[in-house]
N, C-alpha and C. Protein backbone atom coordinates (compact mmCIF):
# COMPACT_ATOMS: atom_id res chain seq x y z
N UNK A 1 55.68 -27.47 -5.79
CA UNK A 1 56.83 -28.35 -5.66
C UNK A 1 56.43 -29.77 -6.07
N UNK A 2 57.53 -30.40 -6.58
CA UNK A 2 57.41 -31.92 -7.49
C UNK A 2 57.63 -32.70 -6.02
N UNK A 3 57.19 -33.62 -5.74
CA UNK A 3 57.76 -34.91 -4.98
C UNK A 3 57.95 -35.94 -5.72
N UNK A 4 59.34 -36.34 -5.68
CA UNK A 4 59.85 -37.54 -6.62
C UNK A 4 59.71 -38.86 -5.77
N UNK A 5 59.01 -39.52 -6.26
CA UNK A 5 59.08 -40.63 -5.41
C UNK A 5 59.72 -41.99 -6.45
N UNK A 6 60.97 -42.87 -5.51
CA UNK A 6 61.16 -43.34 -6.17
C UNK A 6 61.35 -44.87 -5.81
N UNK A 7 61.11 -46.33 -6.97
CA UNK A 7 60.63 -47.04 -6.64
C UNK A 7 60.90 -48.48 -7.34
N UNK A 8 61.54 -49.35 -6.90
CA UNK A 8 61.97 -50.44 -7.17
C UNK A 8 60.77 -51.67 -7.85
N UNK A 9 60.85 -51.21 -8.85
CA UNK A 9 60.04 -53.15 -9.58
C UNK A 9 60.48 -54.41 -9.01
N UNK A 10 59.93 -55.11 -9.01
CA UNK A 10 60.69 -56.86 -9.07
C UNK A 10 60.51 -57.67 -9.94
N UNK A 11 59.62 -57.47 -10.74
CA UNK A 11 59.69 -58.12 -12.11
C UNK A 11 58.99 -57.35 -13.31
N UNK A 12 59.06 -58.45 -14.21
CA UNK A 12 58.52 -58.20 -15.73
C UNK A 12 57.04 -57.47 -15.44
N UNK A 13 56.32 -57.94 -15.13
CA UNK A 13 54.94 -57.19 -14.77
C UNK A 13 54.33 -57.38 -13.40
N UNK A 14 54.23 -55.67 -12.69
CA UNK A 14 54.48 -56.24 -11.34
C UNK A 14 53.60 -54.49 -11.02
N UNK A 15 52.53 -54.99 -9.64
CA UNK A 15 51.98 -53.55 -9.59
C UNK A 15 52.26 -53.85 -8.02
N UNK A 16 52.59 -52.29 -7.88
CA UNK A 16 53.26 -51.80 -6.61
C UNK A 16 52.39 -50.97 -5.80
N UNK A 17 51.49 -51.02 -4.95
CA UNK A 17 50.45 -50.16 -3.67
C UNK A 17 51.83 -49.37 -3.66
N UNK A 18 51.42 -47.79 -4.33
CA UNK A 18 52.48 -46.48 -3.24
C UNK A 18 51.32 -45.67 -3.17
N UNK A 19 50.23 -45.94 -2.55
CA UNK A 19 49.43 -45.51 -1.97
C UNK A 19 50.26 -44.67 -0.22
N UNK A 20 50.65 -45.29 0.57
CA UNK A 20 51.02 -44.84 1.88
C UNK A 20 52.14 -44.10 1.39
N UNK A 21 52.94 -43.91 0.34
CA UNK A 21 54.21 -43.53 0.12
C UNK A 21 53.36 -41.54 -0.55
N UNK A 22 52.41 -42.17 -1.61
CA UNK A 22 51.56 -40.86 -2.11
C UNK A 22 51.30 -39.95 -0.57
N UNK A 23 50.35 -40.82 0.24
CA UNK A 23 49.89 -40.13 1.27
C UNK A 23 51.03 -39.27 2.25
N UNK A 24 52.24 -40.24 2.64
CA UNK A 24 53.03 -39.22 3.12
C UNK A 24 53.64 -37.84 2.31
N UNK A 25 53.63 -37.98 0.76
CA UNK A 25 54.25 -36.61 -0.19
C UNK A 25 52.61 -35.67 0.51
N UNK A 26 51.65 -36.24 0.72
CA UNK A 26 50.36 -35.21 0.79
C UNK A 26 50.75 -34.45 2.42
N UNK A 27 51.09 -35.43 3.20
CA UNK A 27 51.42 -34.87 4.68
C UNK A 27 52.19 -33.84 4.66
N UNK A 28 53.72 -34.12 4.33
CA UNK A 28 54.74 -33.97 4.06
C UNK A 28 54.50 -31.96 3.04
N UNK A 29 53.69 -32.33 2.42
CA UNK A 29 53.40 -30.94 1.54
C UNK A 29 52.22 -30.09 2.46
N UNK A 30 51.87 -30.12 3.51
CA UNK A 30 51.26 -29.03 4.96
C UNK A 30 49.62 -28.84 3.83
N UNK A 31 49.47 -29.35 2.96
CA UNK A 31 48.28 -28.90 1.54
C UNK A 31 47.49 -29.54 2.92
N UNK A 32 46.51 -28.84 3.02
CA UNK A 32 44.85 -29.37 3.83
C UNK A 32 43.67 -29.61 3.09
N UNK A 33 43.90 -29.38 1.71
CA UNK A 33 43.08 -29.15 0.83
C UNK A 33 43.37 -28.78 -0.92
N UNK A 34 43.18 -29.43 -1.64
CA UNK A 34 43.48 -29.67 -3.23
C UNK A 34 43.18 -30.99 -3.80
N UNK A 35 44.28 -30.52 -4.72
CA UNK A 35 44.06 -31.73 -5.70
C UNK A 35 45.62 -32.46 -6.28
N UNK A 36 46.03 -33.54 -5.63
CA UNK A 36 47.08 -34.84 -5.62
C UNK A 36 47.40 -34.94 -7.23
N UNK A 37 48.00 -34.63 -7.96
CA UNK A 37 48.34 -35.40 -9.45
C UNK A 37 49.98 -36.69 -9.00
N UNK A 38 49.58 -37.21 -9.54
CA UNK A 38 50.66 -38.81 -9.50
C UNK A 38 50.94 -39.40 -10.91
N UNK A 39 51.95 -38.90 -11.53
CA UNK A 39 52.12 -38.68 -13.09
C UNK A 39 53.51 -40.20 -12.76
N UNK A 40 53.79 -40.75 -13.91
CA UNK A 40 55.12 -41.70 -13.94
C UNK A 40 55.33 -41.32 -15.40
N UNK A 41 56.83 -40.28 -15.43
CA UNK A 41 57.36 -40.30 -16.51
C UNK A 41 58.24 -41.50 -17.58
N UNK A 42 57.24 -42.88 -17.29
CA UNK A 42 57.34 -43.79 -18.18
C UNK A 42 56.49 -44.43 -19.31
N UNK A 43 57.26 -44.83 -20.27
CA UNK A 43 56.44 -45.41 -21.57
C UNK A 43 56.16 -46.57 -21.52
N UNK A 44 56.56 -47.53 -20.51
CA UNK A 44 56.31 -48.70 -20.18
C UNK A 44 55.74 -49.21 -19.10
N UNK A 45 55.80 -48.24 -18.40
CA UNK A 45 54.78 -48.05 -16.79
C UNK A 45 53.32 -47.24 -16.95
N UNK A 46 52.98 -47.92 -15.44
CA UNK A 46 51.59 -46.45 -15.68
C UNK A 46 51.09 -46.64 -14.01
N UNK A 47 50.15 -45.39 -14.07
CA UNK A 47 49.78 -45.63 -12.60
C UNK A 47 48.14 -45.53 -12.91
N UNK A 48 47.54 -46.03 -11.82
CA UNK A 48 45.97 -46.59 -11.78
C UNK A 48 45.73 -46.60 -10.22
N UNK A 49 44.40 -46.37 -9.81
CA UNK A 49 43.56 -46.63 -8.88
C UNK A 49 43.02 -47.77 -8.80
N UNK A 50 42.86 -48.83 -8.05
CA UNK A 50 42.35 -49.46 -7.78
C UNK A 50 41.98 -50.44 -6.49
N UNK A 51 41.51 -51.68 -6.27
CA UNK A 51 41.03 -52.06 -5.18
C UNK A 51 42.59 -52.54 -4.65
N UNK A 52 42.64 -52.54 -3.16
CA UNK A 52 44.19 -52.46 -2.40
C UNK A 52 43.46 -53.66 -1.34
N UNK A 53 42.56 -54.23 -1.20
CA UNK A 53 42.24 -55.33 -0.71
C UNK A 53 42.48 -56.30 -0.74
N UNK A 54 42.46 -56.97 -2.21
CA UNK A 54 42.60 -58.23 -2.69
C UNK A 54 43.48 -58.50 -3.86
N UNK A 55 44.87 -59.01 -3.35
CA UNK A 55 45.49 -59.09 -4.21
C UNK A 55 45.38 -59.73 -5.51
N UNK A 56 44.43 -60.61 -5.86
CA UNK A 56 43.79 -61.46 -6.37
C UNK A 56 43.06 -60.79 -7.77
N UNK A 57 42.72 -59.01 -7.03
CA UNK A 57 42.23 -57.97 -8.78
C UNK A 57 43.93 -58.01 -9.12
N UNK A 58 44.64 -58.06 -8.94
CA UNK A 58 45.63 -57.27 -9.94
C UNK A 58 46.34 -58.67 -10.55
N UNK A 59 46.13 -59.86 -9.85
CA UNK A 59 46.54 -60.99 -10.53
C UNK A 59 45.27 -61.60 -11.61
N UNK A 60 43.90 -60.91 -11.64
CA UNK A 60 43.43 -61.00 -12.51
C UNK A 60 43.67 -59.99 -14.06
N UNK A 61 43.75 -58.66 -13.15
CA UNK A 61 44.01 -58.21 -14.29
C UNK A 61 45.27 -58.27 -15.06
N UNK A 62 46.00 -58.41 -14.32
CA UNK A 62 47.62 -59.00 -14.90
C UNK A 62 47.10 -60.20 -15.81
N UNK A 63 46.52 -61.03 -16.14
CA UNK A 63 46.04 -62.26 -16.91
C UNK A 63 45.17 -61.86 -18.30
N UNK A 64 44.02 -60.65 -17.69
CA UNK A 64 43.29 -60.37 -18.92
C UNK A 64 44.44 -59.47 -19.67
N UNK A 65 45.55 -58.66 -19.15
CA UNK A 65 45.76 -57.73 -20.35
C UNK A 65 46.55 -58.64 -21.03
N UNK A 66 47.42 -59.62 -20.46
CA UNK A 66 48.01 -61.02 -21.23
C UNK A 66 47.51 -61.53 -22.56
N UNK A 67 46.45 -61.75 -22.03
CA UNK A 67 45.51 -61.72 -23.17
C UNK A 67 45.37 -61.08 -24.51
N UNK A 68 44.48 -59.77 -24.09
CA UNK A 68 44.63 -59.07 -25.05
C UNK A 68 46.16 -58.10 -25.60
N UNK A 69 47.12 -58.32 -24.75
CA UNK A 69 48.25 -57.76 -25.40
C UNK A 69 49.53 -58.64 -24.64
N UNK A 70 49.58 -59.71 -25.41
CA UNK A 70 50.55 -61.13 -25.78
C UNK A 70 51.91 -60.52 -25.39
N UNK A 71 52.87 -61.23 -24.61
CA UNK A 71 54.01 -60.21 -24.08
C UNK A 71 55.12 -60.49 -25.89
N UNK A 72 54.72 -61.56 -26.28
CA UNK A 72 55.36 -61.83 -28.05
C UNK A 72 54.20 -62.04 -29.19
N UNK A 73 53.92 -60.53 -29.54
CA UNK A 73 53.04 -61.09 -31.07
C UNK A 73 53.48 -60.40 -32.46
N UNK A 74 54.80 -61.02 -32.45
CA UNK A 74 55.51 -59.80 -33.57
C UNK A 74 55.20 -58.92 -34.02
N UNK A 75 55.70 -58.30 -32.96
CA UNK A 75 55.69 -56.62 -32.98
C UNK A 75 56.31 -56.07 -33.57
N UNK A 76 56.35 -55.30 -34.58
CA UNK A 76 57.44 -54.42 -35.45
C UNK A 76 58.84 -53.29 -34.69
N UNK A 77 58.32 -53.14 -33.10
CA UNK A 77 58.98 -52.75 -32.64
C UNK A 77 60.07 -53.11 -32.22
N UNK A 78 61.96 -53.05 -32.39
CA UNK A 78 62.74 -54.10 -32.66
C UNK A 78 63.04 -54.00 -31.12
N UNK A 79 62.98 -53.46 -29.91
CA UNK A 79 62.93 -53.21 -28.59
C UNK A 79 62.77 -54.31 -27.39
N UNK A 80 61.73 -54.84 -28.06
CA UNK A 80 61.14 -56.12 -27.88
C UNK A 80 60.53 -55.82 -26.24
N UNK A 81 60.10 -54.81 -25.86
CA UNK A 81 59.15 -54.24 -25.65
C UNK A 81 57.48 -53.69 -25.42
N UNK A 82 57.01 -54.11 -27.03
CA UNK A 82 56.15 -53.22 -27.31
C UNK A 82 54.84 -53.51 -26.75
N UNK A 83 54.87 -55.16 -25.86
CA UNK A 83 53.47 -55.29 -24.85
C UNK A 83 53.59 -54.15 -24.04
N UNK A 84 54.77 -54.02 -23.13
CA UNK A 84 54.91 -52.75 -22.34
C UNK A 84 54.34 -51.53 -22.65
N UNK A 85 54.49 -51.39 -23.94
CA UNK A 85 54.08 -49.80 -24.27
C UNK A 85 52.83 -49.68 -24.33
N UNK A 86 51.86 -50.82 -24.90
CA UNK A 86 51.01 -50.65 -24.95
C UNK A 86 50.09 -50.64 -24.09
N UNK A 87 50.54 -52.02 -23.09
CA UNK A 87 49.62 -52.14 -21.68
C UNK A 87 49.67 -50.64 -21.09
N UNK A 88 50.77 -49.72 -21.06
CA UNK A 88 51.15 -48.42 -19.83
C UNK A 88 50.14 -47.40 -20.77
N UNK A 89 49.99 -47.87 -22.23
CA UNK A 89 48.96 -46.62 -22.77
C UNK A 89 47.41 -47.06 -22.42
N UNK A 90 47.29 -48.32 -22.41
CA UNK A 90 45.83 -48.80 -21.79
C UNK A 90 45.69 -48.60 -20.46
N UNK A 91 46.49 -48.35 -19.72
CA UNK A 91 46.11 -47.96 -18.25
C UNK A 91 46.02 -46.49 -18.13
N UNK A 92 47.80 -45.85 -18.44
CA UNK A 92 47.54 -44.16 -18.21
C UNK A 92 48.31 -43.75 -17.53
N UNK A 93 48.98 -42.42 -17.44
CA UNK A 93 50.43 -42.63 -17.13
C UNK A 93 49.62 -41.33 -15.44
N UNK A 94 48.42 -41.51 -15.16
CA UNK A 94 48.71 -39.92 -14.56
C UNK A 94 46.97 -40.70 -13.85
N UNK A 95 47.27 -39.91 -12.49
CA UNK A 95 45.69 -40.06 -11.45
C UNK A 95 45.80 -39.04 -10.79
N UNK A 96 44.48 -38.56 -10.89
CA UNK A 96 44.28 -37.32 -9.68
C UNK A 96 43.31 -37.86 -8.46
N UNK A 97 43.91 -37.24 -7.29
CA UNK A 97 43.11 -37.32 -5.94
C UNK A 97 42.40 -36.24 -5.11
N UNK A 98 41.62 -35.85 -4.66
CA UNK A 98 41.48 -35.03 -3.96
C UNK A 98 41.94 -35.36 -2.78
N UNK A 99 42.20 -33.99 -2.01
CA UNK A 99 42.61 -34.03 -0.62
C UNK A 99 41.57 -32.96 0.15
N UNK A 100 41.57 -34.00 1.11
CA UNK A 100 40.88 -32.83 1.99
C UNK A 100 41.30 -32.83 3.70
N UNK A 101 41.07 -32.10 4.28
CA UNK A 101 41.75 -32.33 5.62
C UNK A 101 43.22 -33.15 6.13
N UNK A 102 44.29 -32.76 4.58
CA UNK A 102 45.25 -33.49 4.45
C UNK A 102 45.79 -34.63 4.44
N UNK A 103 44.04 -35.48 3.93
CA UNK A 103 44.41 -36.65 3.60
C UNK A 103 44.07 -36.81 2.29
N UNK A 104 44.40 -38.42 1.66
CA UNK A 104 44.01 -38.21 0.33
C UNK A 104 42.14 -38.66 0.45
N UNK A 105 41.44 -38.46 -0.94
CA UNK A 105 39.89 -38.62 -0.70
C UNK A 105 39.37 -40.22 -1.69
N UNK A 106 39.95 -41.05 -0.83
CA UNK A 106 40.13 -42.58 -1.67
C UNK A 106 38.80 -43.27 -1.32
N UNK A 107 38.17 -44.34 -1.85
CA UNK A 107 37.02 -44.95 -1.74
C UNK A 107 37.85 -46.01 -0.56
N UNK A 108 37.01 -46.36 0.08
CA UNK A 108 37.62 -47.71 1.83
C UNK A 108 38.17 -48.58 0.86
N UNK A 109 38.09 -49.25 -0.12
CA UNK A 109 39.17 -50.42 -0.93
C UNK A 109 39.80 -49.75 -1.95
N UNK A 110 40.03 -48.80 -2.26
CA UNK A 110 41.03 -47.67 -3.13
C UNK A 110 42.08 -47.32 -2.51
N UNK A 111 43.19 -47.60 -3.65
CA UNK A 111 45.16 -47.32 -3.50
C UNK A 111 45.18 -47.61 -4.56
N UNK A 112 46.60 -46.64 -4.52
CA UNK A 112 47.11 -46.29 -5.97
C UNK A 112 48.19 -47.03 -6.22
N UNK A 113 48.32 -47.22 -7.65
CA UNK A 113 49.51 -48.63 -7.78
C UNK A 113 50.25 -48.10 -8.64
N UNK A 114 51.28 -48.42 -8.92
CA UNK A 114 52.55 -48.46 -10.00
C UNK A 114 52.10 -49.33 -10.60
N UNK A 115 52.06 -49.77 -12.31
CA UNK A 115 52.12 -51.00 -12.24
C UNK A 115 53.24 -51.11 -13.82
N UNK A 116 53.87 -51.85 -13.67
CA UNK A 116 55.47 -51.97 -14.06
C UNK A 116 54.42 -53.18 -15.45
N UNK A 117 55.31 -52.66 -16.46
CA UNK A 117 55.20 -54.14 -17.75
C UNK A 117 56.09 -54.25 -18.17
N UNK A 118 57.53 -53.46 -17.77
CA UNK A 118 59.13 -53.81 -18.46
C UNK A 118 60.14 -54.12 -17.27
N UNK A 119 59.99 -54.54 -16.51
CA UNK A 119 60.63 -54.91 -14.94
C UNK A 119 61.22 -55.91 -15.58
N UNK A 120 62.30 -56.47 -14.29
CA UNK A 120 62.29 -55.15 -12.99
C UNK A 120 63.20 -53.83 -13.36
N UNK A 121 62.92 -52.48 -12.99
CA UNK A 121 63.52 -51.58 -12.80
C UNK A 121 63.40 -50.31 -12.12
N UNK A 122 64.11 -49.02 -11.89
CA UNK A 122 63.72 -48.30 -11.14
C UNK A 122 63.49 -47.06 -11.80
N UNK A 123 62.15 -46.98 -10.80
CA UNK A 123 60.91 -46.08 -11.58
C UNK A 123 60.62 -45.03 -10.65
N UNK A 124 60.52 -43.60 -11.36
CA UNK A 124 60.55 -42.57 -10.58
C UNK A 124 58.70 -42.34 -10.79
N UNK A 125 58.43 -41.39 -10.02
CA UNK A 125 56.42 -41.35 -9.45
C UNK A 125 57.09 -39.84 -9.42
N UNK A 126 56.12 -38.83 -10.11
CA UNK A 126 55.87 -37.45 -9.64
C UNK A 126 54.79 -37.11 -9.19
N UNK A 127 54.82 -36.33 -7.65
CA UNK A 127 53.04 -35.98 -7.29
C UNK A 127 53.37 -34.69 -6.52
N UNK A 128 52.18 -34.14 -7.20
CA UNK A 128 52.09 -32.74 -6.94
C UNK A 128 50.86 -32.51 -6.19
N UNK A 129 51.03 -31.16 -5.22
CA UNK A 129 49.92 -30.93 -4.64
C UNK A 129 49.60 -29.87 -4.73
N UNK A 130 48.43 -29.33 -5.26
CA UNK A 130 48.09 -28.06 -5.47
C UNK A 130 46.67 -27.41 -4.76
């Protein structure tokens, strides 16, 4: 079974902890043991692991991908768009977790993020437990 989880942006580039939201689809699915997939059927989104401590990594990394992918560097794409597409292909649209004893198997500063580059809008999360 799919769990749709679904999930409000607030802006142009914006990463969202659904870490506790993942963990309840893991409760919620009776699984004591497998493996978590967390897919976002978007071309402009993506989901990633990372540190859930300090808000301060994702406002860095929000700056370096700025960087290397300019939200305007005439892009041929007429969408006007195409930082989005590219940042969600440099991150990755899909994370796997293990579970064990029906929780997920995260490092003590590890959660999983949404992280939005065409916001704000609403973005559906699929996670499966197998």
């Amino acid at each position: 079974m799919v769990i749709i989880l679904n999930i409000a942006t607030r802006a142009r580039t914006d990463f969202i902890d659904i870490t506790q939201k993942v963990n309840e689809a893991v409760k919620d699915s009776k699984m004591t043991e497998g493996v978590c997939y967390v897919f976002i059927p978007h071309t402009t989104a993506s989901i990633t692991i990372n540190e859930n401590a300090d808000p301060d990594v994702f406002f860095d990394i929000k700056k370096e991908l700025e960087k290397i992918v300019p939200f305007d560097d005439k892009y041929q794409h007429t969408e006007g768009n195409s930082a989005a597409h590219i940042k969600a292909s440099i991150i990755g649209s899909s994370e796997s977790v293990l579970v064990e004893n029906g929780k997920l198997l995260l490092g003590t500063w590890q959660g999983i993020f949404l992280c939005e580059f065409d916001g704000p809008r609403q973005r559906k999360v699929f996670v499966k437990i197998i």
